[in-house]
ModelCIF file with pLDDT and N, C-alpha, C, O atoms, coordinates in Angstrom:
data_MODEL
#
_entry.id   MODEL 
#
_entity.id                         1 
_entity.type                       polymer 
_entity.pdbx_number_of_molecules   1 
#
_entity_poly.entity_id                      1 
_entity_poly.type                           'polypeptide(L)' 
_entity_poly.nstd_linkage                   no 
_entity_poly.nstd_monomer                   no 
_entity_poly.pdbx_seq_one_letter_code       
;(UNK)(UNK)(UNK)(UNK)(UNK)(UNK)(UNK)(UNK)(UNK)(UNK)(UNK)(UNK)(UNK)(UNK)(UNK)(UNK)
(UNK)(UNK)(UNK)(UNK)(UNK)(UNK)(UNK)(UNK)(UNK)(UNK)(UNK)(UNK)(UNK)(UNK)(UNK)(UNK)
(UNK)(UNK)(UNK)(UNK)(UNK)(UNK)(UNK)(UNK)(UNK)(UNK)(UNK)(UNK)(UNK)(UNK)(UNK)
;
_entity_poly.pdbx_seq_one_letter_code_can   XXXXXXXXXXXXXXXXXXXXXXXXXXXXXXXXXXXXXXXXXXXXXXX 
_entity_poly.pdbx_strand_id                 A 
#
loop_
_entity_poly_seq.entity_id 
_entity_poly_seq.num 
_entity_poly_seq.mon_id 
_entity_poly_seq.hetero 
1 1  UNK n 
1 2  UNK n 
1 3  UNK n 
1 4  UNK n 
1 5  UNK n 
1 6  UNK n 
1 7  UNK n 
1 8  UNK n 
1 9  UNK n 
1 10 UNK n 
1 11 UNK n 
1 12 UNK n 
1 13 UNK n 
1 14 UNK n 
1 15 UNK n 
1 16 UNK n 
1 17 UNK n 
1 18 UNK n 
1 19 UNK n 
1 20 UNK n 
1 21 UNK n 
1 22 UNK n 
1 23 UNK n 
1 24 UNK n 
1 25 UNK n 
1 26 UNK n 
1 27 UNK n 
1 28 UNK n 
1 29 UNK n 
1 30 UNK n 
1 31 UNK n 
1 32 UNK n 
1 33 UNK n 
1 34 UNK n 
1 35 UNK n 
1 36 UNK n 
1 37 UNK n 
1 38 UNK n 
1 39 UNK n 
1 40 UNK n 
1 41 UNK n 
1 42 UNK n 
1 43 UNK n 
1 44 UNK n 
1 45 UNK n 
1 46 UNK n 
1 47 UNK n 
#
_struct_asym.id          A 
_struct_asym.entity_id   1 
#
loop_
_ma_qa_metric.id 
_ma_qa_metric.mode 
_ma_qa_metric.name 
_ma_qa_metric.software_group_id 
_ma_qa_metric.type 
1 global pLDDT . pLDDT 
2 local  pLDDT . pLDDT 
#
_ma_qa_metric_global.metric_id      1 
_ma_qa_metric_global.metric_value   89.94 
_ma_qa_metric_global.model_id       1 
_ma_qa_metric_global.ordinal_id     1 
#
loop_
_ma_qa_metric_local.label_asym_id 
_ma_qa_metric_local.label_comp_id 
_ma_qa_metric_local.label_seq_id 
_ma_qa_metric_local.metric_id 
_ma_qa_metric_local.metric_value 
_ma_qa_metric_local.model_id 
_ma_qa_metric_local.ordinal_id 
A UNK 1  2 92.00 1 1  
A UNK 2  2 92.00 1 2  
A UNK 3  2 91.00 1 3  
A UNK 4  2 91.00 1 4  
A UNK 5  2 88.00 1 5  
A UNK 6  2 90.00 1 6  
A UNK 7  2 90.00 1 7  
A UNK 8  2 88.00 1 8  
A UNK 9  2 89.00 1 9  
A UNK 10 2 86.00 1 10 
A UNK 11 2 84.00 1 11 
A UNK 12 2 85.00 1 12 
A UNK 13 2 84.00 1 13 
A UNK 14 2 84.00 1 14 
A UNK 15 2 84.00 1 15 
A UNK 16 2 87.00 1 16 
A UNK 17 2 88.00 1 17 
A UNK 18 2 90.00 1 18 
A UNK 19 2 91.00 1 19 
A UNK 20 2 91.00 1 20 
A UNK 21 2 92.00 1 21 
A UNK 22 2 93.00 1 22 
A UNK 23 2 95.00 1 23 
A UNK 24 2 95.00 1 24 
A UNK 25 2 96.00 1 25 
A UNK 26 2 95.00 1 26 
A UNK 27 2 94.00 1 27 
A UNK 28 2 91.00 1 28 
A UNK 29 2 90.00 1 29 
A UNK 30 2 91.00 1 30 
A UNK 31 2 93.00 1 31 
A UNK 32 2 95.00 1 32 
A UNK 33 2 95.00 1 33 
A UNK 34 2 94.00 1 34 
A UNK 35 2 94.00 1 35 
A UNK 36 2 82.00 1 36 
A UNK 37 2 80.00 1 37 
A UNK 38 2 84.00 1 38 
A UNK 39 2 92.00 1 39 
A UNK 40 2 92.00 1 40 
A UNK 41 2 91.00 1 41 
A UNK 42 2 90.00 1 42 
A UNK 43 2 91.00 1 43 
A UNK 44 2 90.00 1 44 
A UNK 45 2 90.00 1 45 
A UNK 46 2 89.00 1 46 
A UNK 47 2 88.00 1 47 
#
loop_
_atom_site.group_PDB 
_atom_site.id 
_atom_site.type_symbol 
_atom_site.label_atom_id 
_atom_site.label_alt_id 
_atom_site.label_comp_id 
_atom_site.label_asym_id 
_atom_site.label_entity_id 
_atom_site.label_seq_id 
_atom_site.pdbx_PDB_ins_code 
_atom_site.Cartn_x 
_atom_site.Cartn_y 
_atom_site.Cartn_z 
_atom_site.occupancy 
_atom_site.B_iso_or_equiv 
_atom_site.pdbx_formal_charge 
_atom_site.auth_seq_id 
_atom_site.auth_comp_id 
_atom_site.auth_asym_id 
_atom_site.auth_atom_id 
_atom_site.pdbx_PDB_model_num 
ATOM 1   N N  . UNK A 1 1  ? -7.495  -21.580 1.804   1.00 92.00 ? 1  UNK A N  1 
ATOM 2   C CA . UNK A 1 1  ? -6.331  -20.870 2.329   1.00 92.00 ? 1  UNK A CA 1 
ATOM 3   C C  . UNK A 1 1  ? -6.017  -19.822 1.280   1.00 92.00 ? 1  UNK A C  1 
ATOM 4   O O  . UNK A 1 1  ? -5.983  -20.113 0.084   1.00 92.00 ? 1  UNK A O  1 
ATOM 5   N N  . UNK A 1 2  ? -5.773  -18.520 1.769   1.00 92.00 ? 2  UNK A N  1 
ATOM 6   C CA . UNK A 1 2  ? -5.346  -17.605 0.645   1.00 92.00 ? 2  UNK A CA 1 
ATOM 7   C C  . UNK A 1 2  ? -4.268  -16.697 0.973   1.00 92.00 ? 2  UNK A C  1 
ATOM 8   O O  . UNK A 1 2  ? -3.938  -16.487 2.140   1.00 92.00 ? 2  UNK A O  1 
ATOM 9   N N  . UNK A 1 3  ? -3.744  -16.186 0.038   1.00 91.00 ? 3  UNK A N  1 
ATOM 10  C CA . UNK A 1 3  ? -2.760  -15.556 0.330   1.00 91.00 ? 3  UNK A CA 1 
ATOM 11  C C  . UNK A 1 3  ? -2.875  -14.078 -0.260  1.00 91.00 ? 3  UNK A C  1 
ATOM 12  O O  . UNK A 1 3  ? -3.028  -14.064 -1.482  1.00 91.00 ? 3  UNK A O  1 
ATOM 13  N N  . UNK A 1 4  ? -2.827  -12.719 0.420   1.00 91.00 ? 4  UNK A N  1 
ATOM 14  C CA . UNK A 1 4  ? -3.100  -11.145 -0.415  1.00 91.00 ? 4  UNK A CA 1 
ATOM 15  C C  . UNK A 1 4  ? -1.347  -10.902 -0.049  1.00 91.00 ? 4  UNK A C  1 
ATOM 16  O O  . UNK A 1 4  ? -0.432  -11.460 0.557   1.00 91.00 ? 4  UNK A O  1 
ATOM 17  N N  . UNK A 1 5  ? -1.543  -10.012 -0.643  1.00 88.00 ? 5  UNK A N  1 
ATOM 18  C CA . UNK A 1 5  ? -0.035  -8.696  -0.612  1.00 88.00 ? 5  UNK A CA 1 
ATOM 19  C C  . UNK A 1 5  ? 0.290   -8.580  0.278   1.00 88.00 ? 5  UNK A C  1 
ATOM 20  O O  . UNK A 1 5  ? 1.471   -8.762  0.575   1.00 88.00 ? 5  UNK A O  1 
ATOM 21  N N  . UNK A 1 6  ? -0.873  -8.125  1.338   1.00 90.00 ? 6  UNK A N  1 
ATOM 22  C CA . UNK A 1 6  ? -0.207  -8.240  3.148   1.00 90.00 ? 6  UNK A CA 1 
ATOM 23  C C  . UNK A 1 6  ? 0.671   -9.532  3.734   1.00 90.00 ? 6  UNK A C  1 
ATOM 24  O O  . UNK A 1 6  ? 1.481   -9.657  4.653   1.00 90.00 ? 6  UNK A O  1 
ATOM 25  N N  . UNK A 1 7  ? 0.222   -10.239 2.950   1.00 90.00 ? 7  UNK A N  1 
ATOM 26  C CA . UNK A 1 7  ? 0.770   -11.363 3.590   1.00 90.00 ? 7  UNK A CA 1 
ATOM 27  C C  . UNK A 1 7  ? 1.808   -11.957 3.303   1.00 90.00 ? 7  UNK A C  1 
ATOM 28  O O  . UNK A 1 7  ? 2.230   -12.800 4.095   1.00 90.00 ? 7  UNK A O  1 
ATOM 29  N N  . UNK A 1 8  ? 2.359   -11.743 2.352   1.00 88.00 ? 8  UNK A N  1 
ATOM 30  C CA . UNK A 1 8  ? 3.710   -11.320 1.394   1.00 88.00 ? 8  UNK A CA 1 
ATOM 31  C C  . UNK A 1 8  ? 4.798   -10.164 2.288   1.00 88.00 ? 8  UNK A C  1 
ATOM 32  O O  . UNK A 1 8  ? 4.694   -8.938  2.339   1.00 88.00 ? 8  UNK A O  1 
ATOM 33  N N  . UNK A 1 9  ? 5.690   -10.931 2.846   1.00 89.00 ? 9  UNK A N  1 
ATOM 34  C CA . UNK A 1 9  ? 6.765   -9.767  3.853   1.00 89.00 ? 9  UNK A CA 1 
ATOM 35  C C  . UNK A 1 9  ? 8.284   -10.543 3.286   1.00 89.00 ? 9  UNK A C  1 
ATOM 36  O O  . UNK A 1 9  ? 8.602   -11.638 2.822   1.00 89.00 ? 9  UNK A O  1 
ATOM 37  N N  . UNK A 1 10 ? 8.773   -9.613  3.541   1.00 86.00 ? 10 UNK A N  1 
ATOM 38  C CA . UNK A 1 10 ? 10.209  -9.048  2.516   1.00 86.00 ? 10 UNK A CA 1 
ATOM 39  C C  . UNK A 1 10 ? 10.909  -9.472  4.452   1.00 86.00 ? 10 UNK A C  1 
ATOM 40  O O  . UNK A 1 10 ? 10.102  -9.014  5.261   1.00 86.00 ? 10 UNK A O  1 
ATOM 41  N N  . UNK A 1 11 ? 11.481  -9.804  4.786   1.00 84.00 ? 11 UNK A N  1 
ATOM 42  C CA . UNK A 1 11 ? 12.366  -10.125 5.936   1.00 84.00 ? 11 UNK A CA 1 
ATOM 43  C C  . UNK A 1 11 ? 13.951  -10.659 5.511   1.00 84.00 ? 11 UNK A C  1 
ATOM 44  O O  . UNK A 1 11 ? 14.248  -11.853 5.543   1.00 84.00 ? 11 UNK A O  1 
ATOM 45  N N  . UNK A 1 12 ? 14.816  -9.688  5.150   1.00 85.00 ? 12 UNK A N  1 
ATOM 46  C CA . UNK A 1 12 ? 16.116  -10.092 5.174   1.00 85.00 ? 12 UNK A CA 1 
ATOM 47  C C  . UNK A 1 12 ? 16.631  -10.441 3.892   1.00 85.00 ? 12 UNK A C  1 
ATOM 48  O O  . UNK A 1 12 ? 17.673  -11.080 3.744   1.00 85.00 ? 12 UNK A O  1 
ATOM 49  N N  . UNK A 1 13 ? 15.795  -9.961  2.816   1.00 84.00 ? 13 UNK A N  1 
ATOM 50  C CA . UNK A 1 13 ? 15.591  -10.485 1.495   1.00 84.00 ? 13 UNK A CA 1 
ATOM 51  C C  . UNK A 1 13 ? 14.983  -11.690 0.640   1.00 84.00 ? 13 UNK A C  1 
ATOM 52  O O  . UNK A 1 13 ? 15.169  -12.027 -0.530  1.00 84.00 ? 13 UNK A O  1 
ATOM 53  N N  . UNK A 1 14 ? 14.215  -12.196 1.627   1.00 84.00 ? 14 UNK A N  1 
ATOM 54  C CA . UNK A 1 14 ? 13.620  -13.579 1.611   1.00 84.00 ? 14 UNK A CA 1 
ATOM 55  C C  . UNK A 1 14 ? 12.382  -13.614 1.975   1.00 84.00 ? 14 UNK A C  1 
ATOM 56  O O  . UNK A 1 14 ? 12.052  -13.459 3.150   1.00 84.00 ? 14 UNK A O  1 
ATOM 57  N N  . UNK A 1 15 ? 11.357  -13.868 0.800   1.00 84.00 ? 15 UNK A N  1 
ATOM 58  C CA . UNK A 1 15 ? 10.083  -13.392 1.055   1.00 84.00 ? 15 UNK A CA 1 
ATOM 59  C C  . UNK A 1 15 ? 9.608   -14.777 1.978   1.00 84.00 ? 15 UNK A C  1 
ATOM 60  O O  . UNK A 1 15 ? 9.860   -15.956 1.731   1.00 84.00 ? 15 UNK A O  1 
ATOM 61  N N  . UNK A 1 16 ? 8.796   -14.172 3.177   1.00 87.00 ? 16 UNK A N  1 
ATOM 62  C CA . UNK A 1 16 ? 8.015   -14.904 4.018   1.00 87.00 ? 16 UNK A CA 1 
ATOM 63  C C  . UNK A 1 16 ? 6.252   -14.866 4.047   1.00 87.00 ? 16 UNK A C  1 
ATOM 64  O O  . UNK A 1 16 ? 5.533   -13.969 4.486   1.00 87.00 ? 16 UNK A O  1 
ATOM 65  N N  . UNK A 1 17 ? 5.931   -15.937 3.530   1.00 88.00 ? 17 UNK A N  1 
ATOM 66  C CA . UNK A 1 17 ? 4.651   -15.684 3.075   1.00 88.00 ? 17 UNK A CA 1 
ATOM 67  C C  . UNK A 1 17 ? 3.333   -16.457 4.664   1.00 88.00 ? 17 UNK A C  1 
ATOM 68  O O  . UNK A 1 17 ? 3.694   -17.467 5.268   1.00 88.00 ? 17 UNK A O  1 
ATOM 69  N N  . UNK A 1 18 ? 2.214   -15.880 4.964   1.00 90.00 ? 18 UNK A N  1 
ATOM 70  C CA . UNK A 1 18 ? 1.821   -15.811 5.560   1.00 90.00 ? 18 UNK A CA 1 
ATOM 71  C C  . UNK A 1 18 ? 0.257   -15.411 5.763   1.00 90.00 ? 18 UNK A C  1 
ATOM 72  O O  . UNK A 1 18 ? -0.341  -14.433 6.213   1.00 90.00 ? 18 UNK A O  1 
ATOM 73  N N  . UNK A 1 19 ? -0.186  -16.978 5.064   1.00 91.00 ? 19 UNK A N  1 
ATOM 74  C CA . UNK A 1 19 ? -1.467  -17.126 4.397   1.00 91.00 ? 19 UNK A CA 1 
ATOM 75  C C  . UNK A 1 19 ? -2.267  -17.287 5.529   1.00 91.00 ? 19 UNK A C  1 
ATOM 76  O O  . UNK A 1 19 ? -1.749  -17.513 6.623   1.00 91.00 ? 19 UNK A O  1 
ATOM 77  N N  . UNK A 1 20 ? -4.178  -17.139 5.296   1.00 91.00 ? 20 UNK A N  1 
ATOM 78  C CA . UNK A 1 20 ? -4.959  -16.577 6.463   1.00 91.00 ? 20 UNK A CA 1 
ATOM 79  C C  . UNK A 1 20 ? -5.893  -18.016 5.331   1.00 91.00 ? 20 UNK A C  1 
ATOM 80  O O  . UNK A 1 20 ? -5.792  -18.428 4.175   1.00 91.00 ? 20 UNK A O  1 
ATOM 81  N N  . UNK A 1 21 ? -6.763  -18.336 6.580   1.00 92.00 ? 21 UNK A N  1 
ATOM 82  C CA . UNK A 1 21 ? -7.389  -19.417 5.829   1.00 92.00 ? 21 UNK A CA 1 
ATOM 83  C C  . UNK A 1 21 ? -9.120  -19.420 6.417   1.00 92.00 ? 21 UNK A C  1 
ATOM 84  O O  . UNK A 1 21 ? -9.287  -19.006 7.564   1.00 92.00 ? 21 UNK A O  1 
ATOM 85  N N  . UNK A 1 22 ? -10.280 -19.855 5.673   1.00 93.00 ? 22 UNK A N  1 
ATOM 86  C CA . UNK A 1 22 ? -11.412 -19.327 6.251   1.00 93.00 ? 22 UNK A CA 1 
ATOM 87  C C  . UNK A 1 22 ? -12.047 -19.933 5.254   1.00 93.00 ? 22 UNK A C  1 
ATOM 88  O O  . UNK A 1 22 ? -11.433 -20.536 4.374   1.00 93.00 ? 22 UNK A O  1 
ATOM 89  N N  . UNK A 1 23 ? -13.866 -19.794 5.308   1.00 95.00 ? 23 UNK A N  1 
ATOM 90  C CA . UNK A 1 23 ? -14.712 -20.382 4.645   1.00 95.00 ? 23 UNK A CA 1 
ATOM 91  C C  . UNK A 1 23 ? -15.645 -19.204 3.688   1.00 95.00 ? 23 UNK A C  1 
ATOM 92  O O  . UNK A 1 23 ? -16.540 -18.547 4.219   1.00 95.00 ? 23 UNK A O  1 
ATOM 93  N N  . UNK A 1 24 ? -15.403 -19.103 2.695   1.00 95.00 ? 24 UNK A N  1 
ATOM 94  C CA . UNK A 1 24 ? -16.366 -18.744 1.643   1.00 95.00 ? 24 UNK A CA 1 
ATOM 95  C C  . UNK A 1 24 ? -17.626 -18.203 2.031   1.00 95.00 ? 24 UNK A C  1 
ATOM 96  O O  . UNK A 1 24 ? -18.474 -19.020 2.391   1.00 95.00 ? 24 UNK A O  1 
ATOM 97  N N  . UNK A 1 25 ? -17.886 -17.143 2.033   1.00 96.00 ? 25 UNK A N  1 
ATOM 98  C CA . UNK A 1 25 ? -19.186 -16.609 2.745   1.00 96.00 ? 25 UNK A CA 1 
ATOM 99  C C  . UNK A 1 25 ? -19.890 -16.186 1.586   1.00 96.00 ? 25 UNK A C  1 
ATOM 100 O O  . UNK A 1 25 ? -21.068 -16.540 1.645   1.00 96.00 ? 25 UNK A O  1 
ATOM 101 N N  . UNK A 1 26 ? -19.582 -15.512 0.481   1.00 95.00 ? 26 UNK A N  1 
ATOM 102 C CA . UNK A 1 26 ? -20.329 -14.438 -0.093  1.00 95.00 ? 26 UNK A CA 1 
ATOM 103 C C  . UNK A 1 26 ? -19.277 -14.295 -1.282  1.00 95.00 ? 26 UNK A C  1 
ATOM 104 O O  . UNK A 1 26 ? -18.088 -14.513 -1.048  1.00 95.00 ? 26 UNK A O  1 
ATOM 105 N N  . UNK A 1 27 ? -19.674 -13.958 -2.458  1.00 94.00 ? 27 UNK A N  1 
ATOM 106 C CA . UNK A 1 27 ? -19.247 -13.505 -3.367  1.00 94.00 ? 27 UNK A CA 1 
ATOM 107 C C  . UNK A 1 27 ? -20.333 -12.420 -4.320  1.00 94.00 ? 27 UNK A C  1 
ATOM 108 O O  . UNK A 1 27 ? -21.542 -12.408 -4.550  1.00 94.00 ? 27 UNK A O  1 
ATOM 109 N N  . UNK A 1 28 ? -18.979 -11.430 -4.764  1.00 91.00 ? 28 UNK A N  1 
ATOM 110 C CA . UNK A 1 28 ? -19.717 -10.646 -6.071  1.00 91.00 ? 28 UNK A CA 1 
ATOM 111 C C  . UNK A 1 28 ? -18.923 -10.703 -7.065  1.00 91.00 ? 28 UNK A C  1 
ATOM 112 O O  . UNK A 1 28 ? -17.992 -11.503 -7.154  1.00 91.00 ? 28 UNK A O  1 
ATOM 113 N N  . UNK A 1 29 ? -19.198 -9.937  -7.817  1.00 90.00 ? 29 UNK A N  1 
ATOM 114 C CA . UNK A 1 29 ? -18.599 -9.132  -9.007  1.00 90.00 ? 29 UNK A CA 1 
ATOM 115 C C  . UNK A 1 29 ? -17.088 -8.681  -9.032  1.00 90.00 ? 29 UNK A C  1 
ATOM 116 O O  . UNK A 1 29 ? -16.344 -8.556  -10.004 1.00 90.00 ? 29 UNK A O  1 
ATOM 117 N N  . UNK A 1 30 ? -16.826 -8.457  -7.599  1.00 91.00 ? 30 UNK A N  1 
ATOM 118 C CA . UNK A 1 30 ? -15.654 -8.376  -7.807  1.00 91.00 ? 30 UNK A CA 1 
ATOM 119 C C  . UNK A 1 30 ? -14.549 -8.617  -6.460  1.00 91.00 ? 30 UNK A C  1 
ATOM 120 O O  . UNK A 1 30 ? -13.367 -8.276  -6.407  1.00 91.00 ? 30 UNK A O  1 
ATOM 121 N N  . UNK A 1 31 ? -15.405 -9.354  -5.368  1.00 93.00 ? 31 UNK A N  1 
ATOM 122 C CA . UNK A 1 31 ? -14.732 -9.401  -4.377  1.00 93.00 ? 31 UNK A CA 1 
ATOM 123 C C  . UNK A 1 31 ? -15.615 -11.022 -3.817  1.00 93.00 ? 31 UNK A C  1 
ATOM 124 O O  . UNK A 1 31 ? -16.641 -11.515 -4.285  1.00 93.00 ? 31 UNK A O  1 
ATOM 125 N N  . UNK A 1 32 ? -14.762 -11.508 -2.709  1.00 95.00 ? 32 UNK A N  1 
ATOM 126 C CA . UNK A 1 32 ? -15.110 -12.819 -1.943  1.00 95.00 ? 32 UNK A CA 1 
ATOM 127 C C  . UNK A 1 32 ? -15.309 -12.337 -0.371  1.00 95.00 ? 32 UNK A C  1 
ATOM 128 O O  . UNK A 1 32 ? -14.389 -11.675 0.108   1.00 95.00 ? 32 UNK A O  1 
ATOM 129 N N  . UNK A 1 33 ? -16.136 -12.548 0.224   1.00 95.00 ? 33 UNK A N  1 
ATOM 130 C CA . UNK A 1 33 ? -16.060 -12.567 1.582   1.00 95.00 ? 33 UNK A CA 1 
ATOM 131 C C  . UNK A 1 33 ? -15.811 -14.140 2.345   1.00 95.00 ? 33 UNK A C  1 
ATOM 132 O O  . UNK A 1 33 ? -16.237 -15.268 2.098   1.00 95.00 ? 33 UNK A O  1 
ATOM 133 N N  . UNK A 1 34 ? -14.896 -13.568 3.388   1.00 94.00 ? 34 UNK A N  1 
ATOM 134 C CA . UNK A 1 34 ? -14.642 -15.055 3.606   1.00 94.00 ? 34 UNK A CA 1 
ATOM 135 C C  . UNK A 1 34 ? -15.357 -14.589 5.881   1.00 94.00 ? 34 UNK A C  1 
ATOM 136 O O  . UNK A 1 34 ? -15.519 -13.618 6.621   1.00 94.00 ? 34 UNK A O  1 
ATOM 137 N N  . UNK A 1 35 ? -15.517 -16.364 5.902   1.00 94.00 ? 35 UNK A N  1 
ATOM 138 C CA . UNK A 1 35 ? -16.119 -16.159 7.683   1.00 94.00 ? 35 UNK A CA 1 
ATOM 139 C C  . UNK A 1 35 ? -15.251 -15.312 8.947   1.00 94.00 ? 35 UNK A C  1 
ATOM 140 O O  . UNK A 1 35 ? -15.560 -14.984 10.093  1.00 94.00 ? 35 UNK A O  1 
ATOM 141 N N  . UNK A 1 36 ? -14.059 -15.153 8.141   1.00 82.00 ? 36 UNK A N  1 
ATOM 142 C CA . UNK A 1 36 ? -13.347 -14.636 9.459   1.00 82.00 ? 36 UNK A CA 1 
ATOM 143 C C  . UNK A 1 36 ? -13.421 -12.523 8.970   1.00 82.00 ? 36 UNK A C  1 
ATOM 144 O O  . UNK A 1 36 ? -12.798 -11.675 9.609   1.00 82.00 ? 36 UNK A O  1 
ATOM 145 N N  . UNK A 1 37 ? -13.909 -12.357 8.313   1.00 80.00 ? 37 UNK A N  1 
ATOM 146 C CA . UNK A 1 37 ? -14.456 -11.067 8.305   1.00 80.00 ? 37 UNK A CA 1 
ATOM 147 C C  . UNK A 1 37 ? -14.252 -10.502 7.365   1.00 80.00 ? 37 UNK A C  1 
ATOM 148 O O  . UNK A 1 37 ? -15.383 -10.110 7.077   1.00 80.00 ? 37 UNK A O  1 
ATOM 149 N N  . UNK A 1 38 ? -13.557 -10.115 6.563   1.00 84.00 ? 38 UNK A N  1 
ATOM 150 C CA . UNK A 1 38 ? -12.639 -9.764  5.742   1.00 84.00 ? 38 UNK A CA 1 
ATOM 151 C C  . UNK A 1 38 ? -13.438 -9.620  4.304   1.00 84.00 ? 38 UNK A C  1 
ATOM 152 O O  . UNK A 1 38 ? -13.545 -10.741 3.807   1.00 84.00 ? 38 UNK A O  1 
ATOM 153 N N  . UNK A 1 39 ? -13.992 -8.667  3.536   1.00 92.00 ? 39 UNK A N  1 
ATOM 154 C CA . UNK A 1 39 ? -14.355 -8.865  1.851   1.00 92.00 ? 39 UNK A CA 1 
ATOM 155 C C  . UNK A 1 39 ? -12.731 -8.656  1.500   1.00 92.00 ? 39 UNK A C  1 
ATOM 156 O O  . UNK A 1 39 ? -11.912 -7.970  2.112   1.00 92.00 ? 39 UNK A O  1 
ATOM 157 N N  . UNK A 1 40 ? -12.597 -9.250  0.638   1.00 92.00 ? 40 UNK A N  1 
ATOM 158 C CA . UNK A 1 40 ? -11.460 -9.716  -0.057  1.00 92.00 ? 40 UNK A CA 1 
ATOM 159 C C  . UNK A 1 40 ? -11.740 -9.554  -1.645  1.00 92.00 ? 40 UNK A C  1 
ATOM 160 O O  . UNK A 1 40 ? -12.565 -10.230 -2.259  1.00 92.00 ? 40 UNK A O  1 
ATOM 161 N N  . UNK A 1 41 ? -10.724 -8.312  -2.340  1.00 91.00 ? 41 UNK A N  1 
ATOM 162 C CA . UNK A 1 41 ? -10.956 -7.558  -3.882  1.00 91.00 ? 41 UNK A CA 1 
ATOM 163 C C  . UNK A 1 41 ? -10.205 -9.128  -4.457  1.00 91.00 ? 41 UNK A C  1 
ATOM 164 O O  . UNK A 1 41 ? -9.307  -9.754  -3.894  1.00 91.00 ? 41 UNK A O  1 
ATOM 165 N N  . UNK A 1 42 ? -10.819 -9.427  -5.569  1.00 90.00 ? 42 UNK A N  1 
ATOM 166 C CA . UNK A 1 42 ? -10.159 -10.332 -6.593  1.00 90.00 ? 42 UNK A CA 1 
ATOM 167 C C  . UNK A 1 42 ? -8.805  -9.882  -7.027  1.00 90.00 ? 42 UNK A C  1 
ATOM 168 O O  . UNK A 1 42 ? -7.987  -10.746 -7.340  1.00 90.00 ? 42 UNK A O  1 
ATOM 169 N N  . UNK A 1 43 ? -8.393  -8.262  -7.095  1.00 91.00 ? 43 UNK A N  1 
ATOM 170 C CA . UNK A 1 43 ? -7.025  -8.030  -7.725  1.00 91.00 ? 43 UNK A CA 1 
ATOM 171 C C  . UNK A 1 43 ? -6.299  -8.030  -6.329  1.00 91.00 ? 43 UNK A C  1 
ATOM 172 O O  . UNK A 1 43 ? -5.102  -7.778  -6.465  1.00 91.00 ? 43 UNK A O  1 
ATOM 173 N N  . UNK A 1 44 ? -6.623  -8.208  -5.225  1.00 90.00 ? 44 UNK A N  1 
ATOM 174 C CA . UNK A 1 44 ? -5.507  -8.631  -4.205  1.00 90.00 ? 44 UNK A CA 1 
ATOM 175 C C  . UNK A 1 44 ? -5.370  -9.799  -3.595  1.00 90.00 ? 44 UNK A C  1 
ATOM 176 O O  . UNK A 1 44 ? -4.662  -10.293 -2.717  1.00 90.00 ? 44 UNK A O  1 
ATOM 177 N N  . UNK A 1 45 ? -6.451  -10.183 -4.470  1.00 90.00 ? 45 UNK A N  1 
ATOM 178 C CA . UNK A 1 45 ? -5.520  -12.320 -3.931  1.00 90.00 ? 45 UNK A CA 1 
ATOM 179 C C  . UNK A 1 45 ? -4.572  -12.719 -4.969  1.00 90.00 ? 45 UNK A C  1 
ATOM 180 O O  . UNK A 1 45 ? -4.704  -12.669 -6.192  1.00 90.00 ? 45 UNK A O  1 
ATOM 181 N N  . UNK A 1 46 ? -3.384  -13.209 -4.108  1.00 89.00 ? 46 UNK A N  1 
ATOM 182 C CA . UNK A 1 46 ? -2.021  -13.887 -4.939  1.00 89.00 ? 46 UNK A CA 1 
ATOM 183 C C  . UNK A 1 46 ? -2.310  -15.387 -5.235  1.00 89.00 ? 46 UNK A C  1 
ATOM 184 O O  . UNK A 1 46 ? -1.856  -15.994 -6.205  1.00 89.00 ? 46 UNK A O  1 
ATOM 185 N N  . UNK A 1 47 ? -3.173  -15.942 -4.218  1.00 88.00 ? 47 UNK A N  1 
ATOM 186 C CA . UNK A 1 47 ? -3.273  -17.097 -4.578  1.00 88.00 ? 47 UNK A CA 1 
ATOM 187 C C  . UNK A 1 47 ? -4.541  -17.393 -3.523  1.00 88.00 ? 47 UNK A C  1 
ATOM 188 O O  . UNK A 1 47 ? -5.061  -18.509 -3.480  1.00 88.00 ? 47 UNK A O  1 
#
Protein backbone atom coordinates (compact mmCIF):
# COMPACT_ATOMS: atom_id res chain seq x y z
CA UNK A 1 0.00 0.00 0.00
CA UNK A 2 1.52 3.41 -0.73
CA UNK A 3 0.89 6.64 -0.35
CA UNK A 4 2.43 9.86 -3.06
CA UNK A 5 1.53 13.67 -2.70
CA UNK A 6 -1.54 13.11 -4.85
CA UNK A 7 -2.91 11.31 -2.45
CA UNK A 8 -2.44 13.67 0.32
CA UNK A 9 -5.76 16.24 0.02
CA UNK A 10 -6.15 19.24 2.26
CA UNK A 11 -10.32 19.09 2.67
CA UNK A 12 -11.46 21.66 5.27
CA UNK A 13 -8.11 21.81 6.91
CA UNK A 14 -7.78 18.23 7.67
CA UNK A 15 -5.57 16.24 5.67
CA UNK A 16 -7.37 13.18 4.02
CA UNK A 17 -5.07 10.67 2.93
CA UNK A 18 -5.86 8.25 0.15
CA UNK A 19 -3.50 5.43 -0.44
CA UNK A 20 -3.50 3.19 -3.87
CA UNK A 21 -2.26 -0.33 -3.21
CA UNK A 22 -0.66 -2.90 -5.89
CA UNK A 23 2.13 -5.44 -6.46
CA UNK A 24 5.79 -4.64 -7.12
CA UNK A 25 6.56 -5.07 -10.72
CA UNK A 26 9.91 -3.58 -11.49
CA UNK A 27 12.36 -1.51 -9.92
CA UNK A 28 15.39 0.88 -10.79
CA UNK A 29 17.63 3.34 -9.73
CA UNK A 30 15.31 5.51 -9.00
CA UNK A 31 11.74 4.61 -9.38
CA UNK A 32 9.26 1.32 -8.53
CA UNK A 33 6.73 0.16 -10.90
CA UNK A 34 3.89 -1.22 -9.38
CA UNK A 35 0.91 -3.83 -11.45
CA UNK A 36 -1.70 -1.32 -11.59
CA UNK A 37 0.43 0.88 -14.03
CA UNK A 38 1.97 3.54 -12.58
CA UNK A 39 6.30 3.94 -12.39
CA UNK A 40 6.40 5.55 -9.21
CA UNK A 41 9.80 8.28 -8.52
CA UNK A 42 11.29 7.29 -4.98
CA UNK A 43 11.13 11.23 -4.05
CA UNK A 44 7.27 11.00 -4.38
CA UNK A 45 6.43 8.19 -2.13
CA UNK A 46 5.34 9.46 1.47
CA UNK A 47 5.10 6.20 2.62
Amino acid sequence: VYLTREDIQDMGGKPHLFPQAGVVTAADRSAIQVDNGPWLNAEDIKL
